[in-house]
Protein backbone atom coordinates (compact mmCIF):
# COMPACT_ATOMS: atom_id res chain seq x y z
CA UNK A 1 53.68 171.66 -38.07
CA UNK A 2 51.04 171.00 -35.24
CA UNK A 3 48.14 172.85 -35.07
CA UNK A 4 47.71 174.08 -32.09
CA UNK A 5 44.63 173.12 -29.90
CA UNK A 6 41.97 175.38 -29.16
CA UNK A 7 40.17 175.11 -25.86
CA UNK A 8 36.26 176.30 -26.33
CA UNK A 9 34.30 176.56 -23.40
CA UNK A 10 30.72 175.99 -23.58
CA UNK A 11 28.60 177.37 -21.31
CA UNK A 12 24.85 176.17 -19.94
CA UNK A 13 21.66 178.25 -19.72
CA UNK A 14 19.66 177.69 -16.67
CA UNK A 15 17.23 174.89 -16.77
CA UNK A 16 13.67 176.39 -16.09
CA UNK A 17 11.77 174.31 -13.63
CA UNK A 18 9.31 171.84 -14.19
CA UNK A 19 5.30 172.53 -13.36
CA UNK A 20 5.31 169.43 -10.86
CA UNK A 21 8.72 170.49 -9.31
CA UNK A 22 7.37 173.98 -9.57
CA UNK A 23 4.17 172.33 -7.60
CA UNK A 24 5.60 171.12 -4.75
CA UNK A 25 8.26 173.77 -3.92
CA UNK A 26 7.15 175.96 -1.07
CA UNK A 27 8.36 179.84 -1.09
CA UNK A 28 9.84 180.63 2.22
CA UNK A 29 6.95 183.29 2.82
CA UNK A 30 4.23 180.20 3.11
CA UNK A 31 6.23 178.22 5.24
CA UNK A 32 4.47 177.50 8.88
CA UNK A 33 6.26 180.63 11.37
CA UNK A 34 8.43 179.91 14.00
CA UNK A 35 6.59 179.38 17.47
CA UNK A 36 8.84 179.68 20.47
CA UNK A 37 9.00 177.19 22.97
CA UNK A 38 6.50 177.56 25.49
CA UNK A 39 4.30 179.73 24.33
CA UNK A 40 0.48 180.20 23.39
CA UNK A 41 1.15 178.68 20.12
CA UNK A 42 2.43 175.18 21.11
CA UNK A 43 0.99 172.48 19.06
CA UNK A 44 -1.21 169.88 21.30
CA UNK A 45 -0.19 166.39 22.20
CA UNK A 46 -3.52 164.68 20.75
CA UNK A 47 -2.15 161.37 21.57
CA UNK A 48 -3.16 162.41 25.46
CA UNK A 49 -6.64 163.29 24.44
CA UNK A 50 -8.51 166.10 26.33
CA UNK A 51 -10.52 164.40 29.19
CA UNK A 52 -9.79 166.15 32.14
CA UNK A 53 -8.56 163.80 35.32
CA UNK A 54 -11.08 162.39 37.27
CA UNK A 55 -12.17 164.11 40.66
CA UNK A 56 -10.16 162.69 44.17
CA UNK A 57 -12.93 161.10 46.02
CA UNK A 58 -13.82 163.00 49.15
CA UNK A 59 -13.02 160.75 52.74
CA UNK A 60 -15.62 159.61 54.84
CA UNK A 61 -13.68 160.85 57.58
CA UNK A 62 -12.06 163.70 58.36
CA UNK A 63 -9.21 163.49 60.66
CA UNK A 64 -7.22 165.41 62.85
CA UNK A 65 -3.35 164.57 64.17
CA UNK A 66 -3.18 165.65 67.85
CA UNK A 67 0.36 164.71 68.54
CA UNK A 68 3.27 163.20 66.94
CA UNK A 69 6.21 161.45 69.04
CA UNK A 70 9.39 160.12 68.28
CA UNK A 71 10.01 156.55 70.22
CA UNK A 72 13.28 155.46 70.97
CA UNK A 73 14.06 151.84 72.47
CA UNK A 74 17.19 150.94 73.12
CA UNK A 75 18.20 146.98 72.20
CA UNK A 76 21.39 144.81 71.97
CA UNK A 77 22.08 145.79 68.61
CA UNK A 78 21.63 149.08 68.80
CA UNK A 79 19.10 151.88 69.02
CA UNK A 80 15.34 151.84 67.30
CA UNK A 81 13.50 154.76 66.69
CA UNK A 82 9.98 154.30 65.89
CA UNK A 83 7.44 157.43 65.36
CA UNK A 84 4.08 157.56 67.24
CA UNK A 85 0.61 159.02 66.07
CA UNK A 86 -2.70 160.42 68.07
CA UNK A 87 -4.95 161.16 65.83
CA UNK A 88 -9.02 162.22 65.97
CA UNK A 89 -11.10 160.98 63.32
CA UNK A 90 -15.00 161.99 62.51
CA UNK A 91 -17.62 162.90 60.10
CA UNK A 92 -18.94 166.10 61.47
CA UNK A 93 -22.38 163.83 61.48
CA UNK A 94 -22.34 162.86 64.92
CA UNK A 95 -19.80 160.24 64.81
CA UNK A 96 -15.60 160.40 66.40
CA UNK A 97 -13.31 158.25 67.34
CA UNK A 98 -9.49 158.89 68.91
CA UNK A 99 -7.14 155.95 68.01
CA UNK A 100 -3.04 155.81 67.88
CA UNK A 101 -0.19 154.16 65.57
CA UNK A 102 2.96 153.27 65.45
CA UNK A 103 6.02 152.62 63.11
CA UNK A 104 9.26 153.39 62.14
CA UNK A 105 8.15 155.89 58.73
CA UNK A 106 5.43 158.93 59.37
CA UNK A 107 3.27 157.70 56.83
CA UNK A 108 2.62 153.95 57.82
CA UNK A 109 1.62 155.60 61.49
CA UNK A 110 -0.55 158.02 60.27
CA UNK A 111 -2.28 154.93 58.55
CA UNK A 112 -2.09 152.58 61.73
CA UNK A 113 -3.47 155.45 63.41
CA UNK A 114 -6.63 156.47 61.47
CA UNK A 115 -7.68 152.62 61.32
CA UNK A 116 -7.55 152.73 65.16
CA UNK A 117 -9.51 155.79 65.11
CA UNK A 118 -12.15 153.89 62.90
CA UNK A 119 -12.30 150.77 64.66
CA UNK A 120 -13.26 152.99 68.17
CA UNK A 121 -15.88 155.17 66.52
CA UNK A 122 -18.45 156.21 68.83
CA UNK A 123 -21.80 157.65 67.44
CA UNK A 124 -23.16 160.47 69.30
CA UNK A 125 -27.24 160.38 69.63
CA UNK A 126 -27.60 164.49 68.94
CA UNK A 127 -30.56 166.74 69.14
CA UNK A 128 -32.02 168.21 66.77
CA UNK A 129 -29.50 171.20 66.90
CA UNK A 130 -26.25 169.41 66.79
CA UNK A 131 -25.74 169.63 70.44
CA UNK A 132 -25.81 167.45 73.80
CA UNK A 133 -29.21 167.00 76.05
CA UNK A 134 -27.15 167.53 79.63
CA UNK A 135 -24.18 167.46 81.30
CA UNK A 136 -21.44 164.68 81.06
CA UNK A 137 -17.97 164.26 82.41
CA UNK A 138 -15.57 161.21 82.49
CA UNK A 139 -11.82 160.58 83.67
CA UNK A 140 -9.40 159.20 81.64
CA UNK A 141 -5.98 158.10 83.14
CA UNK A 142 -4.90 161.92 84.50
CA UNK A 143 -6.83 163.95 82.32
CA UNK A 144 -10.98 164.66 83.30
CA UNK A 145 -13.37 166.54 81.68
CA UNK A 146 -16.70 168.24 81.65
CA UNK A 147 -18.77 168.99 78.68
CA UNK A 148 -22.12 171.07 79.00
CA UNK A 149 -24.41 172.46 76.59
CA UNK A 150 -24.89 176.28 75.86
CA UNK A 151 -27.39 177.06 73.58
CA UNK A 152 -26.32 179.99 70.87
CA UNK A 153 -22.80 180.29 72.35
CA UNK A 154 -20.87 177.86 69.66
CA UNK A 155 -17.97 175.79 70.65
CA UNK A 156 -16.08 176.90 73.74
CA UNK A 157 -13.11 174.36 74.49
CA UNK A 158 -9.83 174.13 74.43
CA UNK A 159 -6.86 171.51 73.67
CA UNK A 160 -8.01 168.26 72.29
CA UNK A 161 -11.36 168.58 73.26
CA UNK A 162 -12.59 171.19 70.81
CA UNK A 163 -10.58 168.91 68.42
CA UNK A 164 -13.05 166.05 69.20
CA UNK A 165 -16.53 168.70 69.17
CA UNK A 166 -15.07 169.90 65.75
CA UNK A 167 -14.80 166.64 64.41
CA UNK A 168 -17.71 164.97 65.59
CA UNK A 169 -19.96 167.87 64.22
CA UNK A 170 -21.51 169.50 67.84
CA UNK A 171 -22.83 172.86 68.11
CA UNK A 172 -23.04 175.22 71.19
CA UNK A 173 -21.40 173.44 73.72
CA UNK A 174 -18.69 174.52 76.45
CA UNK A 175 -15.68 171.92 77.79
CA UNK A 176 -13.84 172.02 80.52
CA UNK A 177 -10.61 170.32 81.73
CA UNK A 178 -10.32 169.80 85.26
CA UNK A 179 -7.18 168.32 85.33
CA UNK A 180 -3.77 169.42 85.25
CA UNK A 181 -2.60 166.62 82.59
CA UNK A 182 -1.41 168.43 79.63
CA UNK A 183 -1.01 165.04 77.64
CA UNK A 184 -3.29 165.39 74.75
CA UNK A 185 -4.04 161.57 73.89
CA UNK A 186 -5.72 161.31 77.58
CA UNK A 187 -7.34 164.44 77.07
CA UNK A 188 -9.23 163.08 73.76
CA UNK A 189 -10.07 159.94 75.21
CA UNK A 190 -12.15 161.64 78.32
CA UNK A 191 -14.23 163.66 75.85
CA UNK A 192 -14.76 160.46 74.12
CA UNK A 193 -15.99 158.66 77.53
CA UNK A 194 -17.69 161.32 78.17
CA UNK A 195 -19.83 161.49 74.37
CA UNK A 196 -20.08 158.24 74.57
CA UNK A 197 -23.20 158.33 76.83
CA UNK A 198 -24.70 159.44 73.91
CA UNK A 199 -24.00 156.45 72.22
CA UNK A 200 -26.87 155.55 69.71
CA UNK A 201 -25.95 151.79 70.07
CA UNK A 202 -26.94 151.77 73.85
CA UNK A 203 -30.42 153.06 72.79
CA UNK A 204 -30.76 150.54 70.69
CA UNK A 205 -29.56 147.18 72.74
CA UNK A 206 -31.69 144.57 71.18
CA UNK A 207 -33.67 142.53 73.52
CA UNK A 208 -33.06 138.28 74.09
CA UNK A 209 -35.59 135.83 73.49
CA UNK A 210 -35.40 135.30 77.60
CA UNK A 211 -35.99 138.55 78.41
CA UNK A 212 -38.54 139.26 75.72
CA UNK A 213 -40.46 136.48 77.09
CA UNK A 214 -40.63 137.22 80.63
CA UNK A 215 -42.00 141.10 79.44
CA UNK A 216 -45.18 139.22 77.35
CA UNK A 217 -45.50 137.11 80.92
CA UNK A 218 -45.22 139.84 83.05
CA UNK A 219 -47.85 142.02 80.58
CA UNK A 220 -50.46 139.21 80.35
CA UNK A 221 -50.05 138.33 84.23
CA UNK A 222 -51.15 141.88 84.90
């Protein structure tokens, strides 16, 4: 007769783990926390490094937009509409200039513009206190003004003409407009013509060698 078979089951004790497996395991209580997103705990980017962003160079100028239009000109294809920029420019040092630009995006005429402005600088020949010696007035197209000094009164204008005192850096002055022009851009320009006999470069013409000569003739012939 067959024996029968006899099934024996054999059973394994747990293997106790090594001293370098034992090494590198990490328990779950020394494992690094958790750190939400976000927060004060957020691990730096040292790839960026830490130098702070370098400062935005100050302008030379400031500047000033007195008015801005939207041109329109009609062709045979169509309609074109442009955008058009007065703008004041100046140092507060005794120097301002008005100037204009146009294009069809805000940006490129604010740029045509404050090159204009630069290329007519005017600069003002001051006293000592930031203001005018006397009275001057000019006309521009419709719009006329009249500037006078007034000594521990500040700036006293209106329109585009304080504007241009502002920006040109004069104390103690009063403006007035005698005109019934409302258009800012002609405004500007008369307090310009009307600074600008303060002009530092017309005090400072330099002489000929014809006209220098004839002074040394006329000096030794007296």
């Amino acid at each position: 007769m067959d024996t029968p078979e006899v099934k024996t089951h054999t059973t394994t004790a747990p293997v106790a783990p090594t001293e370098a497996a034992a090494a590198t395991a990490r328990p779950m209580d020394a494992r690094k926390p958790f750190a939400p997103r976000g927060g004060n705990d957020r691990v730096k980017n040292h790839r960026r490094g830490n130098s702070a962003r370098p400062e935005r160079v100050k302008p030379e100028f400031d500047q000033k937009i007195l008015n801005i239009r939207r041109v329109t000109r009609v062709t045979k294809g169509g309609k074109r509409m442009n955008f058009s920029i007065a703008m004041v420019v100046g140092n507060k040092k005794g120097s301002v200039g008005v100037g204009t630009g146009k294009a069809n995006d805000t940006s490129a005429a604010i740029d045509k513009a404050y090159r204009n402005a630069k290329k007519n600088i005017v600069q003002l020949n001051l006293t000592k206190t930031m203001s005018i010696p006397h009275d001057v007035s000019a006309k521009y197209s419709s719009g006329r003004v009249t500037i006078m000094p007034a000594p521990g009164r500040g700036v006293s204008a209106g329109s585009a003409v304080k504007n241009v005192i502002e920006l040109a850096g004069i104390n103690d002055v009063t403006a007035k407009i005698f005109s019934p022009s409302k258009n800012k851009l002609n405004i500007s320009r008369a307090a310009v013509m009307a600074l600008s006999a303060f002009d530092k470069r017309k005090f400072a013409m330099p002489q000929k060698d014809g006209e220098a000569k004839e002074e040394t003739a006329k000096e030794t012939n007296a």
